[in-house]
Protein backbone atom coordinates (compact mmCIF):
# COMPACT_ATOMS: atom_id res chain seq x y z
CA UNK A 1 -188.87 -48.93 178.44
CA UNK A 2 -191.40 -51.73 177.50
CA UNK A 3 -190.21 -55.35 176.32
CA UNK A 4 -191.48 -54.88 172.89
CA UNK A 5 -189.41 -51.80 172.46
CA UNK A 6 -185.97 -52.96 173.84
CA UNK A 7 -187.09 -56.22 171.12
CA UNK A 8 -187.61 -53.97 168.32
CA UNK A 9 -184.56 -51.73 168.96
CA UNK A 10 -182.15 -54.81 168.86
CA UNK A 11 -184.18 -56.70 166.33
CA UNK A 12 -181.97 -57.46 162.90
CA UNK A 13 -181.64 -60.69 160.71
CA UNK A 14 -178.76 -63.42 160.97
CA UNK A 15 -176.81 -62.03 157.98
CA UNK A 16 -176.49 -58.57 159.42
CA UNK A 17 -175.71 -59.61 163.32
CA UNK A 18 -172.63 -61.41 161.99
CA UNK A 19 -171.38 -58.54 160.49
CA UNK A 20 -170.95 -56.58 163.53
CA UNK A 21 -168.63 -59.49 164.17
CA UNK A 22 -164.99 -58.20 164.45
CA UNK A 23 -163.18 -59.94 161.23
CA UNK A 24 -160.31 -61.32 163.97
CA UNK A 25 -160.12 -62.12 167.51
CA UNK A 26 -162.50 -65.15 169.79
CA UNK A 27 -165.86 -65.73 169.97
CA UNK A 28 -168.04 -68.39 171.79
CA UNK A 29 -170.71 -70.08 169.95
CA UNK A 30 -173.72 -71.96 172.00
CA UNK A 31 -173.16 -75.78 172.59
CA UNK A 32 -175.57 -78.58 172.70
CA UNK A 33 -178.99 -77.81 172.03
CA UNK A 34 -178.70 -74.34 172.56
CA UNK A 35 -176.42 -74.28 169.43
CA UNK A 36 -177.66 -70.63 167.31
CA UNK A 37 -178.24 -72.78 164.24
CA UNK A 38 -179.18 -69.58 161.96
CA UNK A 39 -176.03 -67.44 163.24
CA UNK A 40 -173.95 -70.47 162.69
CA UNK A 41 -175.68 -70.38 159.18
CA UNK A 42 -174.75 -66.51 157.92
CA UNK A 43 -171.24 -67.15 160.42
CA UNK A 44 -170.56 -69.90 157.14
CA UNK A 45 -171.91 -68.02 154.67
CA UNK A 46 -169.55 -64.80 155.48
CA UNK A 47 -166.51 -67.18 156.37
CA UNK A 48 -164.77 -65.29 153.83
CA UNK A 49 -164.55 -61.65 155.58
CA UNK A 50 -163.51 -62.57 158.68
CA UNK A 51 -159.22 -62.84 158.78
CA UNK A 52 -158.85 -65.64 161.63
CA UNK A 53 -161.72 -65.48 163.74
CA UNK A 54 -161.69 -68.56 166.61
CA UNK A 55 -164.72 -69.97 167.69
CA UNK A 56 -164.97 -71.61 170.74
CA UNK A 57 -167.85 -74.60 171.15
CA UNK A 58 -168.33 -77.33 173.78
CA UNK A 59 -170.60 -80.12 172.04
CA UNK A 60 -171.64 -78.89 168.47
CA UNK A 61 -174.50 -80.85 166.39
CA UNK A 62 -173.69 -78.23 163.74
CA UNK A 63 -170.84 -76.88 162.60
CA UNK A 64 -169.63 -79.05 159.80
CA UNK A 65 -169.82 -75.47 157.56
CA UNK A 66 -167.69 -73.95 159.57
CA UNK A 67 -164.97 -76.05 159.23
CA UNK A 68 -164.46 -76.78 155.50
CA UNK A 69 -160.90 -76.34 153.82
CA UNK A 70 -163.16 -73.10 152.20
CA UNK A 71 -163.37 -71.99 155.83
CA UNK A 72 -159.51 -72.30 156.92
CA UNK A 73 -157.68 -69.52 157.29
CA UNK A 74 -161.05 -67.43 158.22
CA UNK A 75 -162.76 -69.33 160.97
CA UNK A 76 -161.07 -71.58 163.45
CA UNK A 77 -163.53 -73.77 165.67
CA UNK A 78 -161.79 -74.75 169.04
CA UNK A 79 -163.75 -77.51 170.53
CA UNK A 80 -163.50 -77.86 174.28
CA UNK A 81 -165.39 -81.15 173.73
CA UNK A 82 -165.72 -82.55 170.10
CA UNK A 83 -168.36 -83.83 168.90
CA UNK A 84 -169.50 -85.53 165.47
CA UNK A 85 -169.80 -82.69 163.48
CA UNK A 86 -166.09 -81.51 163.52
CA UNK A 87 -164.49 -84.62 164.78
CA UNK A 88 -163.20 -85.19 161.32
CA UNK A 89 -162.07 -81.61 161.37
CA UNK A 90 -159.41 -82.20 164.28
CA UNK A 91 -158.38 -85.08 162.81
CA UNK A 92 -157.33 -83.40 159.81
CA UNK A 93 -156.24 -80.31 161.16
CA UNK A 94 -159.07 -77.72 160.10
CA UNK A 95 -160.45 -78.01 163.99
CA UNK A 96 -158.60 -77.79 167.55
CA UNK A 97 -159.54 -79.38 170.52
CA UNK A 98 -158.63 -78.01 173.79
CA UNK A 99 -158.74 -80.33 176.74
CA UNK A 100 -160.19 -78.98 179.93
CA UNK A 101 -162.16 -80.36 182.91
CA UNK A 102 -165.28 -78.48 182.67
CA UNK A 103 -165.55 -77.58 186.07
CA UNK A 104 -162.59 -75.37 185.10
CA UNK A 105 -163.69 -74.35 181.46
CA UNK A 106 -165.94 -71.20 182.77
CA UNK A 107 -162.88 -69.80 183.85
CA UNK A 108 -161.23 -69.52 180.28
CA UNK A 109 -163.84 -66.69 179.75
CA UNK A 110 -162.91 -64.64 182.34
CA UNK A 111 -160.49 -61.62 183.32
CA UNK A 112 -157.17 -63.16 183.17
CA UNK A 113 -158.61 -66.11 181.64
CA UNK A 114 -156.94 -68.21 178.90
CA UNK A 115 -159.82 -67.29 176.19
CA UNK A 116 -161.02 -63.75 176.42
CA UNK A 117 -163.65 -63.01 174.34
CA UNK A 118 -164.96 -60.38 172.05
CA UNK A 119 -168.71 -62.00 171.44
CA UNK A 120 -170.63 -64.71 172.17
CA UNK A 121 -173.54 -65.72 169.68
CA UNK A 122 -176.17 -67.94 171.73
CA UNK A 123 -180.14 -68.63 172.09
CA UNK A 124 -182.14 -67.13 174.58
CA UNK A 125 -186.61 -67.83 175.32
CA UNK A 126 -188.54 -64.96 174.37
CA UNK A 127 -188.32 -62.37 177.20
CA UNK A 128 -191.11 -62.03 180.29
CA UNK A 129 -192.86 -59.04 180.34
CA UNK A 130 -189.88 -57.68 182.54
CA UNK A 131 -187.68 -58.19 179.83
CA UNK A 132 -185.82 -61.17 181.21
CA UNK A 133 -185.00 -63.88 178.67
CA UNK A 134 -183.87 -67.72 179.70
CA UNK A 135 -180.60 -69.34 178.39
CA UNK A 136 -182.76 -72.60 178.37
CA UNK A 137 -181.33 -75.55 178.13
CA UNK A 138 -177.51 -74.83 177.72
CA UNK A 139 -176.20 -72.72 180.46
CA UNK A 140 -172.94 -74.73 181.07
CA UNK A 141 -170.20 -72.64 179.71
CA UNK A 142 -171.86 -70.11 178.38
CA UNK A 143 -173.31 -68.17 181.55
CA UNK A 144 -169.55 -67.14 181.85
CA UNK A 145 -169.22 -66.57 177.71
CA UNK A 146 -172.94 -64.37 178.02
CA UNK A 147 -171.00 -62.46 181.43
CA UNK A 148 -167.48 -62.26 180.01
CA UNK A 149 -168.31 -60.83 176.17
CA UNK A 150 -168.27 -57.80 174.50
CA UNK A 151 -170.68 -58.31 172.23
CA UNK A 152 -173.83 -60.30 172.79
CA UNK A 153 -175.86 -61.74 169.84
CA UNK A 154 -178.55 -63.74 170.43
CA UNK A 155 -181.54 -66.05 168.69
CA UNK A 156 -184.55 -65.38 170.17
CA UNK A 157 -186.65 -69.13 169.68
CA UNK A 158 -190.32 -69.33 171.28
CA UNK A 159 -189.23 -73.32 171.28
CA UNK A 160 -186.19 -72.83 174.28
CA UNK A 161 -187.84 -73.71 177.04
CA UNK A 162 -187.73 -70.96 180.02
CA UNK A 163 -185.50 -72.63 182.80
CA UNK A 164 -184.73 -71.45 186.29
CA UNK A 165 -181.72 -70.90 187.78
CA UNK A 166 -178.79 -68.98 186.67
CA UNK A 167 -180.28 -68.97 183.18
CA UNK A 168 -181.51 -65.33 183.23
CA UNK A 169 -180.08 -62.45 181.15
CA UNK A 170 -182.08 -59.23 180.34
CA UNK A 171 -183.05 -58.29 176.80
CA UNK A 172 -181.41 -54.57 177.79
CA UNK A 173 -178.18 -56.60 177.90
CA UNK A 174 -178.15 -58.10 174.30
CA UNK A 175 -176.78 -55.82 171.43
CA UNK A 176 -177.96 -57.76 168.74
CA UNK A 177 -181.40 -59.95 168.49
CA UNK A 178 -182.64 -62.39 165.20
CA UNK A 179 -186.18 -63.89 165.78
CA UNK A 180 -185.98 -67.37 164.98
CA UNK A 181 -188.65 -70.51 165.31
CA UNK A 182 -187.04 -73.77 164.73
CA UNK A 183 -186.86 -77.17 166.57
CA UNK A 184 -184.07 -77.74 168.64
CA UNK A 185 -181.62 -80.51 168.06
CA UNK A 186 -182.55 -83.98 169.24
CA UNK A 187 -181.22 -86.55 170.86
CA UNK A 188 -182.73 -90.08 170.08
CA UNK A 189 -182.85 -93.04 172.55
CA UNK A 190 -180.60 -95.95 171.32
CA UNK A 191 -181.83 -99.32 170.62
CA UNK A 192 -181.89 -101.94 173.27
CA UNK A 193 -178.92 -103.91 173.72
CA UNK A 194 -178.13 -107.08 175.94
CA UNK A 195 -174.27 -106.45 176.41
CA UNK A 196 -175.59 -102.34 177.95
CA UNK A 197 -178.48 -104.32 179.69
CA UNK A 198 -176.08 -106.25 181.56
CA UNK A 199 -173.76 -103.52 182.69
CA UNK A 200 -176.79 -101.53 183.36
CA UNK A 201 -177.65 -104.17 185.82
CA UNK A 202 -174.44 -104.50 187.48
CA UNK A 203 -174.91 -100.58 188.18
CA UNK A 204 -178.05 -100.57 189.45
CA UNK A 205 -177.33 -102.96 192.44
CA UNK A 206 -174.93 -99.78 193.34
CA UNK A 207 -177.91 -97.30 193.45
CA UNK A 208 -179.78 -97.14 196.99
CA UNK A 209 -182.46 -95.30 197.72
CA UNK A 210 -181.95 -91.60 198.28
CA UNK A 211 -179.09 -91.20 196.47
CA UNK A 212 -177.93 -88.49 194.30
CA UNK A 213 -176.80 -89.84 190.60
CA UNK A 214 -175.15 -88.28 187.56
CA UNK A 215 -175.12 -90.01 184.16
CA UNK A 216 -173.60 -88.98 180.97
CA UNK A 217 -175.38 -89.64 177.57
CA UNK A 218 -175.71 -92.80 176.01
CA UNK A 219 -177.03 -96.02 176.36
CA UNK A 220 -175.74 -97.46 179.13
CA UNK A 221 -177.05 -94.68 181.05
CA UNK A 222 -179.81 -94.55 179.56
CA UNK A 223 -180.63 -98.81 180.49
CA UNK A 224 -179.33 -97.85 184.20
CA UNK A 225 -181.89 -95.10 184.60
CA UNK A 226 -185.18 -97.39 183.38
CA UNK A 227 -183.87 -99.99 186.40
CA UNK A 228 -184.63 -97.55 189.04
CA UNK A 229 -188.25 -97.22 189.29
CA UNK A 230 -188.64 -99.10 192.58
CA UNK A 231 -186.07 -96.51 194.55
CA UNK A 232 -187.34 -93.80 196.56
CA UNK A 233 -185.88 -90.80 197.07
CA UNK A 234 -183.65 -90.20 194.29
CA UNK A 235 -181.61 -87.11 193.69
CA UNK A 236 -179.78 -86.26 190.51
CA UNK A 237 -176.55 -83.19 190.66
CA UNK A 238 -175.20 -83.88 186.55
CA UNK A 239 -174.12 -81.54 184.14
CA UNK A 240 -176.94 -83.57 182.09
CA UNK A 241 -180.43 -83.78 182.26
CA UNK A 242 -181.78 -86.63 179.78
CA UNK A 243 -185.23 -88.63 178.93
CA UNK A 244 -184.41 -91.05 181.84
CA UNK A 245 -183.97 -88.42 184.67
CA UNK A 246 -187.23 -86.62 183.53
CA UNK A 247 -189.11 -90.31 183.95
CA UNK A 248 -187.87 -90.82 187.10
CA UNK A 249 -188.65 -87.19 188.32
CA UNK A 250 -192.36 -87.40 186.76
CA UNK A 251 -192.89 -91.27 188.26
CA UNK A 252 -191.61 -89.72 192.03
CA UNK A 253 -189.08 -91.50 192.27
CA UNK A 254 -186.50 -89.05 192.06
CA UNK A 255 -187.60 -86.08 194.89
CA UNK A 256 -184.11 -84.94 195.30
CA UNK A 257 -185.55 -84.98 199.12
CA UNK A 258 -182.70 -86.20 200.84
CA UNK A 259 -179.59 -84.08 198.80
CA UNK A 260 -177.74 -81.96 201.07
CA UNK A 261 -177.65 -79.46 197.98
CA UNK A 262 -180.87 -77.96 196.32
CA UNK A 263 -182.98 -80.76 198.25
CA UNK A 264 -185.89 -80.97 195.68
CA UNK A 265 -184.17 -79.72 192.82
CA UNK A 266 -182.58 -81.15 189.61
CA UNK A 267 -179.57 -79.61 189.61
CA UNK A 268 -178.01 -79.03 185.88
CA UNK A 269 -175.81 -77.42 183.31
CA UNK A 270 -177.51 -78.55 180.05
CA UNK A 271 -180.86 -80.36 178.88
CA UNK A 272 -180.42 -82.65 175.66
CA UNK A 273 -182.89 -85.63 174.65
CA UNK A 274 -186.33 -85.17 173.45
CA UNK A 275 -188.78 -82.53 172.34
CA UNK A 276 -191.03 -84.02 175.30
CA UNK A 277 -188.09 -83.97 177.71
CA UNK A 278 -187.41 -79.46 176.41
CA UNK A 279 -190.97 -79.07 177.15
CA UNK A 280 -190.99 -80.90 180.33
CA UNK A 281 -187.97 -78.32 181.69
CA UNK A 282 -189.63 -74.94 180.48
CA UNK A 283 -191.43 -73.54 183.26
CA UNK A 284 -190.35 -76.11 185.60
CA UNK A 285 -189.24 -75.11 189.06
CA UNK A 286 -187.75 -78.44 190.35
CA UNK A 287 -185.11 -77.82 187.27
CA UNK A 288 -182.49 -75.72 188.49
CA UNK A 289 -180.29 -74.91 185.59
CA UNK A 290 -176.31 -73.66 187.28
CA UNK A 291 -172.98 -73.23 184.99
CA UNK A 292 -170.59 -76.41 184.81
CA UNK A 293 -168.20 -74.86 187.41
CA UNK A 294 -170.93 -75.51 189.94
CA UNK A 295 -172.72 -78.70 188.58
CA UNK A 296 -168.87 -80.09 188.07
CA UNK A 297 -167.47 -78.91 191.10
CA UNK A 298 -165.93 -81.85 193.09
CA UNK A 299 -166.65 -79.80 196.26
CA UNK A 300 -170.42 -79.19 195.61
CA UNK A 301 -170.48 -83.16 193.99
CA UNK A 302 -168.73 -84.27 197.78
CA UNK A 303 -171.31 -82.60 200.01
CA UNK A 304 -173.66 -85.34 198.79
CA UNK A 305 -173.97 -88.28 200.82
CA UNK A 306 -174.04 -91.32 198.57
CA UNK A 307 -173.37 -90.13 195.84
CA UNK A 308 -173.06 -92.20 192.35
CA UNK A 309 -171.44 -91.13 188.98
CA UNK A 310 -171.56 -93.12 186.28
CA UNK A 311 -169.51 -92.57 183.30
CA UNK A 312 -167.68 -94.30 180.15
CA UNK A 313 -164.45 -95.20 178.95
CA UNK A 314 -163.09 -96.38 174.91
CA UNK A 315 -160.50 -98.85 177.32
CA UNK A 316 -159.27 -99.18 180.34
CA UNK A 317 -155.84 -100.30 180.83
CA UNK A 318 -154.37 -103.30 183.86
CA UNK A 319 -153.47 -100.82 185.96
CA UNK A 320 -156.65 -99.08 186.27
CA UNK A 321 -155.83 -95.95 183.15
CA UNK A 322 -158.99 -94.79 181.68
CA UNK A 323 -159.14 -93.31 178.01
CA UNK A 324 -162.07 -92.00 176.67
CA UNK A 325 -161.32 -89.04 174.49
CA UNK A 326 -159.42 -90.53 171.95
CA UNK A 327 -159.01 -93.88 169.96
CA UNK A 328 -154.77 -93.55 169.51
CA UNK A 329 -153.60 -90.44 168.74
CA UNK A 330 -156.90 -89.71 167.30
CA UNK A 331 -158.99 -87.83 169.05
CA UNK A 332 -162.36 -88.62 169.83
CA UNK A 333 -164.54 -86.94 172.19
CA UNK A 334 -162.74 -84.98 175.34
CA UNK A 335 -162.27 -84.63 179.08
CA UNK A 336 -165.68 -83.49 179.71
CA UNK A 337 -166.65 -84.04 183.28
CA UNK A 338 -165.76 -87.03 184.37
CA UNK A 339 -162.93 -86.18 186.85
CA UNK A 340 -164.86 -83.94 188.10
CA UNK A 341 -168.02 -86.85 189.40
CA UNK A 342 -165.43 -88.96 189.57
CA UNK A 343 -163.56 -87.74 192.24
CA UNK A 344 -166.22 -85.67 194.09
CA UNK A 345 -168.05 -89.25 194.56
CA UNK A 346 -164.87 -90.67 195.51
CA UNK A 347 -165.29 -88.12 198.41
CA UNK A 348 -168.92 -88.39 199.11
CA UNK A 349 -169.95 -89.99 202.13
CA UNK A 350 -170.75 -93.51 200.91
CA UNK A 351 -170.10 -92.20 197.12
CA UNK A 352 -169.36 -94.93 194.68
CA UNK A 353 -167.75 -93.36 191.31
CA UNK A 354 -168.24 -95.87 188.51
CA UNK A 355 -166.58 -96.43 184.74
CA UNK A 356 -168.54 -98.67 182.78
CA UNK A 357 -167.72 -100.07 179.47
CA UNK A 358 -168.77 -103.22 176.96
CA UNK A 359 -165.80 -105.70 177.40
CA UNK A 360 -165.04 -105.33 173.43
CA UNK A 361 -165.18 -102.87 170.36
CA UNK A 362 -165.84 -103.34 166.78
CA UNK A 363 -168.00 -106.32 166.83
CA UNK A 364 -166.24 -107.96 169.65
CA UNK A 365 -162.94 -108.01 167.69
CA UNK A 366 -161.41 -105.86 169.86
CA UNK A 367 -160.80 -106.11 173.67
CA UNK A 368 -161.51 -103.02 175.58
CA UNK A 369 -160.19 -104.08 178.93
CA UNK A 370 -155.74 -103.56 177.29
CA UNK A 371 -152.49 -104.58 179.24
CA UNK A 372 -150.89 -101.12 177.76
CA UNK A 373 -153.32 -98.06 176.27
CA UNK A 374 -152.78 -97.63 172.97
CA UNK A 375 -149.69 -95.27 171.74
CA UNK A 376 -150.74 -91.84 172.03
CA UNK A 377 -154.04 -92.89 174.02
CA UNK A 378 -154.68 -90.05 176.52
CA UNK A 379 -155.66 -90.82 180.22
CA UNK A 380 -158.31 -88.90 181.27
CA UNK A 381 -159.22 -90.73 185.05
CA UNK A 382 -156.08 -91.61 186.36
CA UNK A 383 -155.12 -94.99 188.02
CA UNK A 384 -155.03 -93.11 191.12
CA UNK A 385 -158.93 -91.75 190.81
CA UNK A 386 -160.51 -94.99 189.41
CA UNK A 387 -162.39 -96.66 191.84
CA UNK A 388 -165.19 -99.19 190.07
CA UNK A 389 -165.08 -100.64 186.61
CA UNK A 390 -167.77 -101.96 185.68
CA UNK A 391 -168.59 -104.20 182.08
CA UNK A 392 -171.17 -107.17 181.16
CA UNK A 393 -169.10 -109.61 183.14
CA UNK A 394 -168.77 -108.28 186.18
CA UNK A 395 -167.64 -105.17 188.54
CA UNK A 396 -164.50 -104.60 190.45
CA UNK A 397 -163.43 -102.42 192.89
CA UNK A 398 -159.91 -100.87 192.13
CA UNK A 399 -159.59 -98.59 194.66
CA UNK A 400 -156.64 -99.91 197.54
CA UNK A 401 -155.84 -102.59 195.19
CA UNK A 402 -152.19 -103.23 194.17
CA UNK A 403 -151.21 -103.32 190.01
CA UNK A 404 -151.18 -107.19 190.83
CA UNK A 405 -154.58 -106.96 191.83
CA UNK A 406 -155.34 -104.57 189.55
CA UNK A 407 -154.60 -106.58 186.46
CA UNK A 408 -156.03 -110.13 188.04
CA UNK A 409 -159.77 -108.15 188.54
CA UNK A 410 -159.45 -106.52 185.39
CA UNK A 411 -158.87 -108.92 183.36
CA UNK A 412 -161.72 -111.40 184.87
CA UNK A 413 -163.89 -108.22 183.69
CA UNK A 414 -162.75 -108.54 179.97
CA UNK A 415 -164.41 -111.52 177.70
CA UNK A 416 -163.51 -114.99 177.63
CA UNK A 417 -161.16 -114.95 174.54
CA UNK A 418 -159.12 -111.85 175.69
CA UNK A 419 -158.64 -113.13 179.28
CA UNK A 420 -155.29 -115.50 178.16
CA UNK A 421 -153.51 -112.98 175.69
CA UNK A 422 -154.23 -110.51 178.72
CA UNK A 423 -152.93 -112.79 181.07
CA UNK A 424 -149.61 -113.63 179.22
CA UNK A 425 -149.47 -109.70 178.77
CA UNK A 426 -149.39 -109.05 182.41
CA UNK A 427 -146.82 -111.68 183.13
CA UNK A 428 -144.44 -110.18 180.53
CA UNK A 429 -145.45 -106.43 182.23
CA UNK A 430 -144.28 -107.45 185.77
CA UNK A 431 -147.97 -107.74 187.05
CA UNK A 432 -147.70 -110.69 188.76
């Protein structure tokens, strides 16, 4: 059967794809910029039908309707990584969060799996004239949702980029199809700032040529990334492919020539910047798009030589404890994949794993170098798996060192008029 016809068969609006929804159960939603913004839509405008429906999301840019006090009791969003648009949500108790390394979260989909699910709703490229579509630019948790669902609805949006890798799914597959033509969320650069300039500099002097690099969003990556023209031979292996990385690639200064894995390729689980940097990846064979069990695998991360991830924390504690998904007992963002790079540099040949941060919070009121995490702050990296810290004063090297030494190089990384109170703090602690 031709493409148009398995199209046409499938083809239905937004409204009448979610009602082939079951009215209870779990479904996964698309994340990032792959987020189905007009199934999301008629998902909010039906809240009422469904009975207790959970819907689980990694990064949403979208969801606030689905978590009003009008939606409670009906829908349930489970964030495996929250973002802005239902971080109030948790906090108030309309939202859960479920904390998971992502190299692991794939598994939650399948047989056996802690989430089973009865649909996933998702965007797809317009299908080839074989009839294969492209998950684009979020294939991350959802190649396992698209392979581990009963019931597949997707958008289909001539703007998602066609991406390579293990992006494919056939249009024979999908039970359900809405023709959509919208933009897809962006993500702006942040302004330039001298305290991120800094720390991006202090990076940079760890990044040799023909290394392979991961970087999370945000501006200190972001600063890192535009001091790297003059290497040669960079690779990149991230669950994130940004504005910066596509520069680099485009300049030739990122081949990927000398990775041990995909040489030449840029290995990812999601795309999310500009609409330059989505019509950069479609078509693109050097982008080679793989679920976050493969991009966050600490195995496939340790088979590079030299291999640098660079990640943040809210604070960092004296004896090395990171936190950076939640401020208190409040949670903030989640685990994401930080352990993962973390440790898998940690065993790379030559690997340096990195946590950088600005010294203070809230206008500099706030120190984010602490003697004691806050009450209720979660660890994400242990002591155990940090190895450099890194803010606008300096870097330091934890890994080896003891809590004594610990606490002594951390606090020389926080600012001036924290360094005494810290001191004193430590002294009182037992770090001496």
């Amino acid at each position: 059967m031709d493409t148009e016809t398995l199209v046409a068969e499938r083809k239905t609006d937004a409204a009448t794809a979610i009602r082939a929804l079951p009215t209870r159960g779990r479904i996964a939603i698309g994340s990032n910029a792959g987020e189905p913004r007009a199934l999301v839509a008629a998902l909010a405008d039906q809240a009422e039908r469904f009975e207790g429906l959970e819907l689980v999301q990694v990064l949403s840019f979208g969801s606030e309707r689905l978590v009003t006090p009008a939606a409670s009791g009906h829908l349930r969003v489970n964030a495996l990584f929250i973002g802005p648009s239902v971080r109030d949500a948790v906090a108030q108790g309309l939202a859960d969060y479920t904390p998971v390394f992502l190299s692991e979260a794939p598994r939650l989909f399948r047989p056996g799996g802690a989430l089973p699910l009865a649909a996933a709703l998702f965007q797809v490229s317009p299908p080839d004239k074989h009839g294969w579509c492209s998950l684009g630019v979020t294939v991350d948790v959802m190649r396992s949702a698209v392979d581990n669902s009963e019931l597949l609805i997707a958008e289909i949006n001539p703007r998602m980029p066609r991406t390579a890798g293990a992006s494919f799914i056939h249009v024979s597959r999908l039970d359900h199809v809405v023709e959509v033509d919208h933009a897809l969320p962006t993500l702006a650069a942040e302004p330039a700032d001298p305290v991120r300039d800094r720390i991006a500099g202090r990076i940079a002097e760890l990044v040799d040529d023909g290394c392979t690099l991961q970087c999370g969003i945000g501006s200190i990556p972001d600063a890192v990334l535009a001091r790297l023209g003059d290497r040669r031979d960079l690779g990149f292996h991230t669950e994130l492919v940004s504005d910066g990385m596509m520069r680099l690639v485009e300049a030739g200064v990122a081949t990927g020539a000398r990775k041990e894995l995909w040489p030449g390729k840029v290995v990812t689980s999601f795309i999310l910047g500009s609409e330059a940097l989505y019509r950069w990846a479609g078509d693109n064979p050097v982008i080679e798009m793989q679920p976050s069990d493969v991009t966050n695998d600490p195995a496939q991360i340790a088979a590079h030589k030299n291999f640098v991830a660079i990640n943040s924390a809210l604070s960092v504690d004296l004896t090395g404890q990171v936190n950076s998904d939640s401020i208190g007992t409040h949670f903030y963002s989640g685990i994401g994949g930080q352990v993962d790079f973390l440790r898998g540099a940690a065993r790379s040949p030559g690997g340096r794993p990195v946590i950088a941060l600005p010294s203070t919070a809230r206008g500099g009121t706030v120190s984010r170098i602490v003697a004691t995490l806050a009450p209720g702050a979660g660890v994400v990296t242990s002591r155990g798996d940090v190895h450099n810290v890194v803010t606008e004063f300096g870097r330091a090297d934890l890994h080896g060192l003891s809590i004594a030494q610990r606490a002594k190089a951390l606090i020389g990384l926080a600012h001036p008029r924290f360094r005494d109170a810290l001191a004193a703090e430590a002294r009182a602690l037992g770090f001496r």
